[in-house]
C-alpha atoms as a PDB file:
ATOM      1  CA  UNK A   1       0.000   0.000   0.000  1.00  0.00           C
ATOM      2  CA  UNK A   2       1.663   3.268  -1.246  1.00  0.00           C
ATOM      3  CA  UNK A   3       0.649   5.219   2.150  1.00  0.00           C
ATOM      4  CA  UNK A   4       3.584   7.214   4.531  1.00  0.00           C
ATOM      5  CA  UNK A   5       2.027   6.299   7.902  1.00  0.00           C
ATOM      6  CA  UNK A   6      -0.552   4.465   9.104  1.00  0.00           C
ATOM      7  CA  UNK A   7      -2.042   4.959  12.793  1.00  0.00           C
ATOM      8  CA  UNK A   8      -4.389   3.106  14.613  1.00  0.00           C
ATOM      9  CA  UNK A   9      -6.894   4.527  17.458  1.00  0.00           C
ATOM     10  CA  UNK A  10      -9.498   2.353  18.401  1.00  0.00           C
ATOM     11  CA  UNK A  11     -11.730   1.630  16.064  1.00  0.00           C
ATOM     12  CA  UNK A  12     -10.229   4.381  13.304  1.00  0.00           C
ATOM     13  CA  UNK A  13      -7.439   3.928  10.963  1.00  0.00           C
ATOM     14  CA  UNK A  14      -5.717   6.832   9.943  1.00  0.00           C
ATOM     15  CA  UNK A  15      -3.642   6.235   6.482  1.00  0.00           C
ATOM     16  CA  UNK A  16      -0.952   9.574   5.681  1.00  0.00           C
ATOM     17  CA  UNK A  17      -1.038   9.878   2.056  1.00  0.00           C
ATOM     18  CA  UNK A  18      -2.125   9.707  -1.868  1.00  0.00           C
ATOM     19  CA  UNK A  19      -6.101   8.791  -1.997  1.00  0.00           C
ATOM     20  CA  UNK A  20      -5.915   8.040  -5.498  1.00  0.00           C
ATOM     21  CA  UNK A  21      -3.045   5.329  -4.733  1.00  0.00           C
ATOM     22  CA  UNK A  22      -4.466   4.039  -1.523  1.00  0.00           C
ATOM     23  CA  UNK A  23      -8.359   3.969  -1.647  1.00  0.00           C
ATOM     24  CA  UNK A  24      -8.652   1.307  -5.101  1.00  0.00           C
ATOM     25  CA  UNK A  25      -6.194  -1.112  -2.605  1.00  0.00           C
ATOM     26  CA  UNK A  26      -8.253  -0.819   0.956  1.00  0.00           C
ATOM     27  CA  UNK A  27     -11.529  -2.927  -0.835  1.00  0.00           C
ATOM     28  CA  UNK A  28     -15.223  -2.802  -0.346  1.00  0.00           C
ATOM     29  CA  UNK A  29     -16.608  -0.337   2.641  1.00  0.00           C
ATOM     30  CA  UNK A  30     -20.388   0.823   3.469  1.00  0.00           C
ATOM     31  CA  UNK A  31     -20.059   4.265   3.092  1.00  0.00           C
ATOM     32  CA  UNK A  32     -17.797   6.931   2.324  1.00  0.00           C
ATOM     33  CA  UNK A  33     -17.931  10.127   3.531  1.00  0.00           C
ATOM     34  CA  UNK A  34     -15.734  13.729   1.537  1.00  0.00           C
ATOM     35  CA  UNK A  35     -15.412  16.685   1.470  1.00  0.00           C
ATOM     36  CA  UNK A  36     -12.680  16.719  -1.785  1.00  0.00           C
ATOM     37  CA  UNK A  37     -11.341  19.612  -3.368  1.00  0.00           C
ATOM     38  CA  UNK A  38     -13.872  22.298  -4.648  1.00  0.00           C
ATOM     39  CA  UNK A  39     -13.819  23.933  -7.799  1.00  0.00           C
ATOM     40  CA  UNK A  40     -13.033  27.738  -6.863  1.00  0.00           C
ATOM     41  CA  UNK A  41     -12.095  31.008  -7.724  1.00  0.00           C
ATOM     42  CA  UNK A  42     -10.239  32.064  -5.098  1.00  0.00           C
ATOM     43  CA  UNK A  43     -10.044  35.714  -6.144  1.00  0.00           C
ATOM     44  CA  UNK A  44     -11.539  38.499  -5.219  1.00  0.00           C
ATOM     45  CA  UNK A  45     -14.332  39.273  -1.314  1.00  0.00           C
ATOM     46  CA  UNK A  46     -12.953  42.428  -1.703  1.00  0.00           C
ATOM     47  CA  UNK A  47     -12.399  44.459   1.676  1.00  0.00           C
ATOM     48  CA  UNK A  48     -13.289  41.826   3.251  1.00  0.00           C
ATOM     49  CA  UNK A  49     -10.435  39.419   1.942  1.00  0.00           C
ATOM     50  CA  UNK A  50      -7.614  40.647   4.251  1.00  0.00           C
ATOM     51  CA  UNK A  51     -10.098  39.838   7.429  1.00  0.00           C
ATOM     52  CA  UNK A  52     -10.841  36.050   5.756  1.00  0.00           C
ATOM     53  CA  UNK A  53      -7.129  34.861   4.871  1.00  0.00           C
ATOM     54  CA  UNK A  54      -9.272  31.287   4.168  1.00  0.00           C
ATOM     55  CA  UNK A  55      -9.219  32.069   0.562  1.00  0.00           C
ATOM     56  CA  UNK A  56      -5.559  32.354  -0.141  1.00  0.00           C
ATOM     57  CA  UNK A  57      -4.814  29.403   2.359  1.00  0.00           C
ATOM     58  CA  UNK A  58      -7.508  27.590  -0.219  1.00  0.00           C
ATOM     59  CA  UNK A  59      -5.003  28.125  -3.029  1.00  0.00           C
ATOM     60  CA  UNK A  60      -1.676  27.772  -1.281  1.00  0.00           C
ATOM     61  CA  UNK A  61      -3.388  23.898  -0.205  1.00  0.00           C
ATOM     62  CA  UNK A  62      -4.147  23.770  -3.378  1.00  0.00           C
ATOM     63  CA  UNK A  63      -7.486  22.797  -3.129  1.00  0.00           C
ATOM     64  CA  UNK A  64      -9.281  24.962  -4.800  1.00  0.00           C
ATOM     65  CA  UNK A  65      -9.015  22.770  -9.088  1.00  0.00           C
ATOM     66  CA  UNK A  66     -11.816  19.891  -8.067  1.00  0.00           C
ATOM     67  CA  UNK A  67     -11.001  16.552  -7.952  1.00  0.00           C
ATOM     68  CA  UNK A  68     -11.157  13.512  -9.677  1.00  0.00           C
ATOM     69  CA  UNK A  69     -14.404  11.611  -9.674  1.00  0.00           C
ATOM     70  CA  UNK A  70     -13.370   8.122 -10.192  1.00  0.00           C
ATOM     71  CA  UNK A  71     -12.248   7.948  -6.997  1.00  0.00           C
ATOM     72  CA  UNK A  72     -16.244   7.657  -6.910  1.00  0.00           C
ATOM     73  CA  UNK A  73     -17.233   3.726  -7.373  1.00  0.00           C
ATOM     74  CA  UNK A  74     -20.139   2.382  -6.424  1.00  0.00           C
ATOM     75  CA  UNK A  75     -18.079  -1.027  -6.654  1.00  0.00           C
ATOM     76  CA  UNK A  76     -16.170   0.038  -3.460  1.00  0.00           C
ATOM     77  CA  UNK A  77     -18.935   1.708  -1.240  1.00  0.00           C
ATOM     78  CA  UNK A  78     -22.113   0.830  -0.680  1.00  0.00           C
ATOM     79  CA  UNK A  79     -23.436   4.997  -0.889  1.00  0.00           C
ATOM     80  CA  UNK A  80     -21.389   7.737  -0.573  1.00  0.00           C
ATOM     81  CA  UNK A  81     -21.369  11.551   0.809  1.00  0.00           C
ATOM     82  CA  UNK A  82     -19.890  14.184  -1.174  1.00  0.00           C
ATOM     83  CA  UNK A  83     -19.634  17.814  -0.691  1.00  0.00           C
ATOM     84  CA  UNK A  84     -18.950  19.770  -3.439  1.00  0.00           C
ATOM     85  CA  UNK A  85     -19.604  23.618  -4.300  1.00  0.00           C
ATOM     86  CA  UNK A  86     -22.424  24.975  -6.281  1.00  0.00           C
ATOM     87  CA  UNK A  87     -20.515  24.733  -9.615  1.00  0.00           C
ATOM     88  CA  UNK A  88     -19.430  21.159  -9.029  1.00  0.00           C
ATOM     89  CA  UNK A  89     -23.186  19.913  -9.034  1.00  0.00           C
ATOM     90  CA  UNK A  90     -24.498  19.517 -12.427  1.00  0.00           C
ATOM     91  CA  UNK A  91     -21.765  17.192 -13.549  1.00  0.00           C
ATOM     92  CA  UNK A  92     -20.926  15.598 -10.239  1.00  0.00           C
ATOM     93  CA  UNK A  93     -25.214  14.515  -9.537  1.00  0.00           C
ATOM     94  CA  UNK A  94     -24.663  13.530 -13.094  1.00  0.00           C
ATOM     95  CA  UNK A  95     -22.313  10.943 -12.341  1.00  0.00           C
ATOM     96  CA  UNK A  96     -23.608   9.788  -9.055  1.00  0.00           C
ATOM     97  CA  UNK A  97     -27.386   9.226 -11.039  1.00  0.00           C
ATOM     98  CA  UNK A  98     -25.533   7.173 -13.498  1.00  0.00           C
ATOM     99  CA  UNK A  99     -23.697   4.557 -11.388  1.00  0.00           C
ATOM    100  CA  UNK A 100     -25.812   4.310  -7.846  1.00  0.00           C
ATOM    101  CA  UNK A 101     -30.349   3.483  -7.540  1.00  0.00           C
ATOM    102  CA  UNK A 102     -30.779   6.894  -5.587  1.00  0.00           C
ATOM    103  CA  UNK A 103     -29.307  10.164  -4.853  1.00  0.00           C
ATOM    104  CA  UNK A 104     -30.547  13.361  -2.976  1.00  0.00           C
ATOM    105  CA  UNK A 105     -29.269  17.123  -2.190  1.00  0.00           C
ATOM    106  CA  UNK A 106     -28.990  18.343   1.083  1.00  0.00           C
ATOM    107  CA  UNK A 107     -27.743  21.585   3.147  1.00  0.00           C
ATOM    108  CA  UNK A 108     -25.296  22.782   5.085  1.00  0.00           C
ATOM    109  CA  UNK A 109     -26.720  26.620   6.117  1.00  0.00           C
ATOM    110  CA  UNK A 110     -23.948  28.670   6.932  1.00  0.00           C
ATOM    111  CA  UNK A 111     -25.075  30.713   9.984  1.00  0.00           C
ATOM    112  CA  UNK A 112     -22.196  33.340   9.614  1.00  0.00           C
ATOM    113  CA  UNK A 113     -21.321  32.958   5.662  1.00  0.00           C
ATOM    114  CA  UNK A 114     -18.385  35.208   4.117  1.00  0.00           C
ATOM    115  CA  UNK A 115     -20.507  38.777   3.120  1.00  0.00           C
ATOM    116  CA  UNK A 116     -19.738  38.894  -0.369  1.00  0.00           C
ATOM    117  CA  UNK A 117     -21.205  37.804  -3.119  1.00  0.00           C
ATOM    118  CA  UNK A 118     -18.680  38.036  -5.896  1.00  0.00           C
ATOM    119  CA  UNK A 119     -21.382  38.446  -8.954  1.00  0.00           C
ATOM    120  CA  UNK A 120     -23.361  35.386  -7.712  1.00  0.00           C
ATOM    121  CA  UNK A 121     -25.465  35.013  -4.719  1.00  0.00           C
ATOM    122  CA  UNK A 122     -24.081  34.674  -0.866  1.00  0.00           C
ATOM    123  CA  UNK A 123     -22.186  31.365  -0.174  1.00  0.00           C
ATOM    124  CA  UNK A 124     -24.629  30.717   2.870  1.00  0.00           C
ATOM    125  CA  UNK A 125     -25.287  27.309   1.751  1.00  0.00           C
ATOM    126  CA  UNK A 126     -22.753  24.565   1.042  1.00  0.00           C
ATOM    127  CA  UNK A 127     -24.229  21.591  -0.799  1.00  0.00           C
ATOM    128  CA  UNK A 128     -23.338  17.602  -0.113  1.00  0.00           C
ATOM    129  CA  UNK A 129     -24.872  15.031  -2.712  1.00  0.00           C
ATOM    130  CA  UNK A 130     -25.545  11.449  -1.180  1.00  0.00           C
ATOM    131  CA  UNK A 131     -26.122   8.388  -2.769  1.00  0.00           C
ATOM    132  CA  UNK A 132     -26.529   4.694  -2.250  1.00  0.00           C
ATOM    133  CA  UNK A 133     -27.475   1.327  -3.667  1.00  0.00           C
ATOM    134  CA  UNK A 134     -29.637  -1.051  -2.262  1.00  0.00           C
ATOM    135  CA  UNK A 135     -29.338  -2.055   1.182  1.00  0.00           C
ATOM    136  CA  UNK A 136     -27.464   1.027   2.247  1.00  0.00           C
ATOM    137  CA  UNK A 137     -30.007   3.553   2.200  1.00  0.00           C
ATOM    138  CA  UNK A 138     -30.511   6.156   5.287  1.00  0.00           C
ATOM    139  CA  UNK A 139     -31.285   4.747   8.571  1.00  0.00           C
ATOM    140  CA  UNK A 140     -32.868   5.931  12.018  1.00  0.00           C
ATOM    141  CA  UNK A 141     -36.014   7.820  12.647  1.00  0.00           C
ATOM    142  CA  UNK A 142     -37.414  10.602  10.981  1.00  0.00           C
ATOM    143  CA  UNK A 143     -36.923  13.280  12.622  1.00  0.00           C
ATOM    144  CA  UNK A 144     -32.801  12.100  12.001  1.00  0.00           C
ATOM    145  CA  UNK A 145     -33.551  12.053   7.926  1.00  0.00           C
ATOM    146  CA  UNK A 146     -34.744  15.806   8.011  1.00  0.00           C
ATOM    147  CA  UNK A 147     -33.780  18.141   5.827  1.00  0.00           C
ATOM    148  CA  UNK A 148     -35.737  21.325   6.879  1.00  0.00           C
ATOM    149  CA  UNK A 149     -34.489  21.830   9.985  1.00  0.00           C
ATOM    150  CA  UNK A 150     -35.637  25.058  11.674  1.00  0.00           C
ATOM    151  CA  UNK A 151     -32.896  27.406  13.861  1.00  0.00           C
ATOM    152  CA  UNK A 152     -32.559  26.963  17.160  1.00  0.00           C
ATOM    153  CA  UNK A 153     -32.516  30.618  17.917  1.00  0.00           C
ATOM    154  CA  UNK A 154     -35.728  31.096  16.300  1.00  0.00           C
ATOM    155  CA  UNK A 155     -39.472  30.521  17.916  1.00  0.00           C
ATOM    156  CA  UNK A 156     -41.237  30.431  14.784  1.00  0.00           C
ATOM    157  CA  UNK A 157     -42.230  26.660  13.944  1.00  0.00           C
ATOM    158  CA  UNK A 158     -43.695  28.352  10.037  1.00  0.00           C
ATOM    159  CA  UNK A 159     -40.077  29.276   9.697  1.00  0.00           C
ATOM    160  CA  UNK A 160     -38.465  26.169   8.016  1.00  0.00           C
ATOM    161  CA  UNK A 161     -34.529  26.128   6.626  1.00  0.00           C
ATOM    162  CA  UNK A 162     -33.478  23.716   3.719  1.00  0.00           C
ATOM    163  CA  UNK A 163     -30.181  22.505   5.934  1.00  0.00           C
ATOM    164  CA  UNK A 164     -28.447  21.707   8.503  1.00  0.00           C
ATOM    165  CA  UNK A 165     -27.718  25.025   9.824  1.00  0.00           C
ATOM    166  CA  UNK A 166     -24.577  25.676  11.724  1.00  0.00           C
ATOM    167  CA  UNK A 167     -21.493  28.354  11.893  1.00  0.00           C
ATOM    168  CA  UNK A 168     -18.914  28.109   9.744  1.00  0.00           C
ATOM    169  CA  UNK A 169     -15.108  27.426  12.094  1.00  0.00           C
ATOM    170  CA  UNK A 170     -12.857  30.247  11.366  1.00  0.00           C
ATOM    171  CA  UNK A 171     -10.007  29.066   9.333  1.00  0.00           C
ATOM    172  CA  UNK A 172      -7.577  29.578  12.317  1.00  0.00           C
ATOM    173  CA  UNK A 173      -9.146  26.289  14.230  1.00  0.00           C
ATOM    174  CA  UNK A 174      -7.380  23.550  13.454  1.00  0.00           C
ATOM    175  CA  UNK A 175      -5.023  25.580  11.139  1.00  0.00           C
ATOM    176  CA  UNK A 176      -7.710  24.197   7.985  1.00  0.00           C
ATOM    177  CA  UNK A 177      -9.877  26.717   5.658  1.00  0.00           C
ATOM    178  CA  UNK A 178     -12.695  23.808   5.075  1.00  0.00           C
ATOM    179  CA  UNK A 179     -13.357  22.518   8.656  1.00  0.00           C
ATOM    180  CA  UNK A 180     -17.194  20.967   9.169  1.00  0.00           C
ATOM    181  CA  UNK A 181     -18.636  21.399  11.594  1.00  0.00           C
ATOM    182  CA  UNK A 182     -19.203  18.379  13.960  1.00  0.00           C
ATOM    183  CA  UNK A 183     -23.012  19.217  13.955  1.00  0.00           C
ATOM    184  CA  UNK A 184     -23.271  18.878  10.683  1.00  0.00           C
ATOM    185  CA  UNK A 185     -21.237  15.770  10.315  1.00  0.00           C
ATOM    186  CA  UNK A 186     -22.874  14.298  12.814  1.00  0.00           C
ATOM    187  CA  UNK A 187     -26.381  14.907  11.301  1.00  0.00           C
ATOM    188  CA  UNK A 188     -25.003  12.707   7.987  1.00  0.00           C
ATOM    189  CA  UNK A 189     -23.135  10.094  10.183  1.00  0.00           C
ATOM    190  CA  UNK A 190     -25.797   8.486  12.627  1.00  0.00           C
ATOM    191  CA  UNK A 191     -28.101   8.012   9.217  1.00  0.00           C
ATOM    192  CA  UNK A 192     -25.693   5.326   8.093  1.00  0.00           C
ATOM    193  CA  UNK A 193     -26.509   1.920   8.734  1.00  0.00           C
ATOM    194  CA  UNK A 194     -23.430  -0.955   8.322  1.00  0.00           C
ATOM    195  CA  UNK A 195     -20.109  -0.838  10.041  1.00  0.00           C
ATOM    196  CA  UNK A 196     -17.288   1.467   8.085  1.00  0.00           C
ATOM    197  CA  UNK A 197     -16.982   4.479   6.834  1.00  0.00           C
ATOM    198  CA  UNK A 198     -14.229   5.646   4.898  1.00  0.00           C
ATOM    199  CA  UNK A 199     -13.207   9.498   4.039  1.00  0.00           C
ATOM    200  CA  UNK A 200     -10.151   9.683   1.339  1.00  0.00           C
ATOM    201  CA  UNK A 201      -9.902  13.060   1.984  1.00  0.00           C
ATOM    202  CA  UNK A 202     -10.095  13.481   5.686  1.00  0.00           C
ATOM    203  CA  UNK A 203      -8.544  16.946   6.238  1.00  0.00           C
ATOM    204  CA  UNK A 204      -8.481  17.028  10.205  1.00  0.00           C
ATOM    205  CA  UNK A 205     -10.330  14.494  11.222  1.00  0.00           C
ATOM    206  CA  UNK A 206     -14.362  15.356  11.257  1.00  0.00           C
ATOM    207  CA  UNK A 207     -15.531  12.640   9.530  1.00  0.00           C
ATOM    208  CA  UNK A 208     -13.537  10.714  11.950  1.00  0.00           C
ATOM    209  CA  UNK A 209     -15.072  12.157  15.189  1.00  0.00           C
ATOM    210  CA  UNK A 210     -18.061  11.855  13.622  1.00  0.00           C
ATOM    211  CA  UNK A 211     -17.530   8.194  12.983  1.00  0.00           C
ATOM    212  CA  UNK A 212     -16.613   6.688  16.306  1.00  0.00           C
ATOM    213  CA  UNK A 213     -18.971   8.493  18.084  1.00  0.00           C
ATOM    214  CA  UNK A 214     -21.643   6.725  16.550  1.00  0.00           C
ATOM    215  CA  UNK A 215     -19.696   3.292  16.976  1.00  0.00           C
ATOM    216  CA  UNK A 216     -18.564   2.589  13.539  1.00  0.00           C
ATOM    217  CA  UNK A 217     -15.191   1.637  12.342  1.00  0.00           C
ATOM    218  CA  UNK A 218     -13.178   4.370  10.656  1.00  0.00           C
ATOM    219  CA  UNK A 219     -10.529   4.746   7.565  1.00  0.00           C
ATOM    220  CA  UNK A 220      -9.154   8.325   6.739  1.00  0.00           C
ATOM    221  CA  UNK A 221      -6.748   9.067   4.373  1.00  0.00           C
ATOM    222  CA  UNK A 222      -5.331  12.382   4.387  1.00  0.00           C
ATOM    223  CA  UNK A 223      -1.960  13.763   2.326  1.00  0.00           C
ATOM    224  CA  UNK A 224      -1.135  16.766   4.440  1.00  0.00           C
ATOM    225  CA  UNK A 225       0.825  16.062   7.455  1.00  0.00           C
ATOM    226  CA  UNK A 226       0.082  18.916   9.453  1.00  0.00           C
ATOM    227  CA  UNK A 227      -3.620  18.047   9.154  1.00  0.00           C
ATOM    228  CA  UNK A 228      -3.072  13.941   9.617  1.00  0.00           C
ATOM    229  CA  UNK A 229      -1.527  15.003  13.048  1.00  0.00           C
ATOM    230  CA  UNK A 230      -4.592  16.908  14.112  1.00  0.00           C
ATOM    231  CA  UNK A 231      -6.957  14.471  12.470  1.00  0.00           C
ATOM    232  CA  UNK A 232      -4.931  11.542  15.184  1.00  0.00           C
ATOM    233  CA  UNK A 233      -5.177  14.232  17.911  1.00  0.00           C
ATOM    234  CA  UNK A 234      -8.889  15.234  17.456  1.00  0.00           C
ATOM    235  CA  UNK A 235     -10.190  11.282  17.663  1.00  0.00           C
ATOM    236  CA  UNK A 236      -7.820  10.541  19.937  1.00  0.00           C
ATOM    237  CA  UNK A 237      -9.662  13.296  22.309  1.00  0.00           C
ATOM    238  CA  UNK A 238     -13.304  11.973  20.834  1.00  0.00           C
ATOM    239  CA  UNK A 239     -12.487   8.559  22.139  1.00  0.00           C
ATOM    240  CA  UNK A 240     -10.932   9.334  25.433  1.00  0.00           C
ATOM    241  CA  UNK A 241     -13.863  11.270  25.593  1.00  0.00           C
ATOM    242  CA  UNK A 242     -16.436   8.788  25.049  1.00  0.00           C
ATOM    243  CA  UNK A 243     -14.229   5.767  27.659  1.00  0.00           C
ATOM    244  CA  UNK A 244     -14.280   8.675  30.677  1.00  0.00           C
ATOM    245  CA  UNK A 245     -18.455   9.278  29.759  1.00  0.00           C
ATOM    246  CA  UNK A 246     -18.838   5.127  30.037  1.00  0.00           C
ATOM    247  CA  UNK A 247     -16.665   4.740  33.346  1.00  0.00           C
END
């Protein structure tokens, strides 16, 4: 296996390097969970780019040209989570239509989006595509498959909000300009069923967290060092966490 490092906590296997050399070698899993590189133009915001440096950190990662979607296959996963920006979706729901039996849109609502709009429309929303094949549809009640989900500041039950809505992390936490929220992780996470889930692009660790909270076996593959360090310290914390809540 073509990986640098590979690190073991618990239940969660944490593999430093290339996705697209590692994931076709580590077999069949039930789900995998991204968040892979966007397609973005990272110029512009403005007055308002000196006061959110997340943008140029976006480029210098080099994150910012898409990625491949082969890495994509249905033959591997039994449904996959993928979030992608706005421009990524016509081609990406494209490809997950043709090779899995369902797919559907949901919503991350960005409580304190970036205030710019850059010729477009506010980036308030970020969008993840899910889809599955049979026997690894959503799972758990219904009130844990909603998508209109209203705020919990607000007292108006009329008021509904396509997404899970939740702040966006500063790009100083955890040193990453992507970061989800666990919230919103966890909203995705307890609605799969089976054992594993896999992210092959696991930036620092959410997916992860995420993951073994909800008792399920974890593989992350992540390139950057920096960010495979704080991916091993962040479940390292989630676990200790969750043996000092059962003692």
């Amino acid at each position: 296996m073509n990986c640098v490092r590979t690190v073991e906590i618990g239940p969660a296997k944490l593999l430093l390097g290339d996705a697209y050399e590692i994931r076709p070698q580590l077999g069949f899993v039930d789900h995998e969970i991204m968040d892979p590189p966007y397609v973005l133009n990272t110029s512009g915001a403005g007055k308002f780019r000196k006061a959110r440096p997340y943008l140029d950190q976006i480029a210098d990662l080099g994150i910012d040209k898409g990625f491949d979607r082969t890495i994509i296959n249905p033959m591997m996963a039994g449904s996959v989570c993928v979030f992608c920006h706005n421009d990524q979706v016509p081609q990406l729901s494209s490809y997950l239509n043709g090779i899995y039996d369902r797919f559907v849109l949901g919503f991350w609502g960005k409580t304190n989006p970036m205030p710019v709009a850059n010729k477009h429309l506010v980036p308030d929303a970020e969008i993840w595509i899910r889809a599955w094949n049979a026997g690894y549809h959503p799972v758990g009640e219904l009130a844990d498959k909603r998508r209109v989900i209203r705020p919990a500041e607000s007292d108006d039950a009329d008021w509904p909000v396509l997404g899970i809505m939740e702040r966006v992390h500063p790009s100083k936490v955890y040193g990453h300009p992507t970061v989800k929220p666990l919230a919103v992780m966890d909203t995705i996470v307890r609605t799969c069923g089976g054992d594993i889930i896999l992210d092959p692009f696991m930036g620092t660790g959410s997916t992860g967290v995420s993951a073994v909270r909800y008792g399920k076996r974890f593989i992350g593959i992540e390139r950057n060092p920096q960010f495979f360090e704080i991916a091993i310290e962040r479940i390292t914390a989630e676990l200790n966490r969750l043996e000092s809540a059962a003692a």
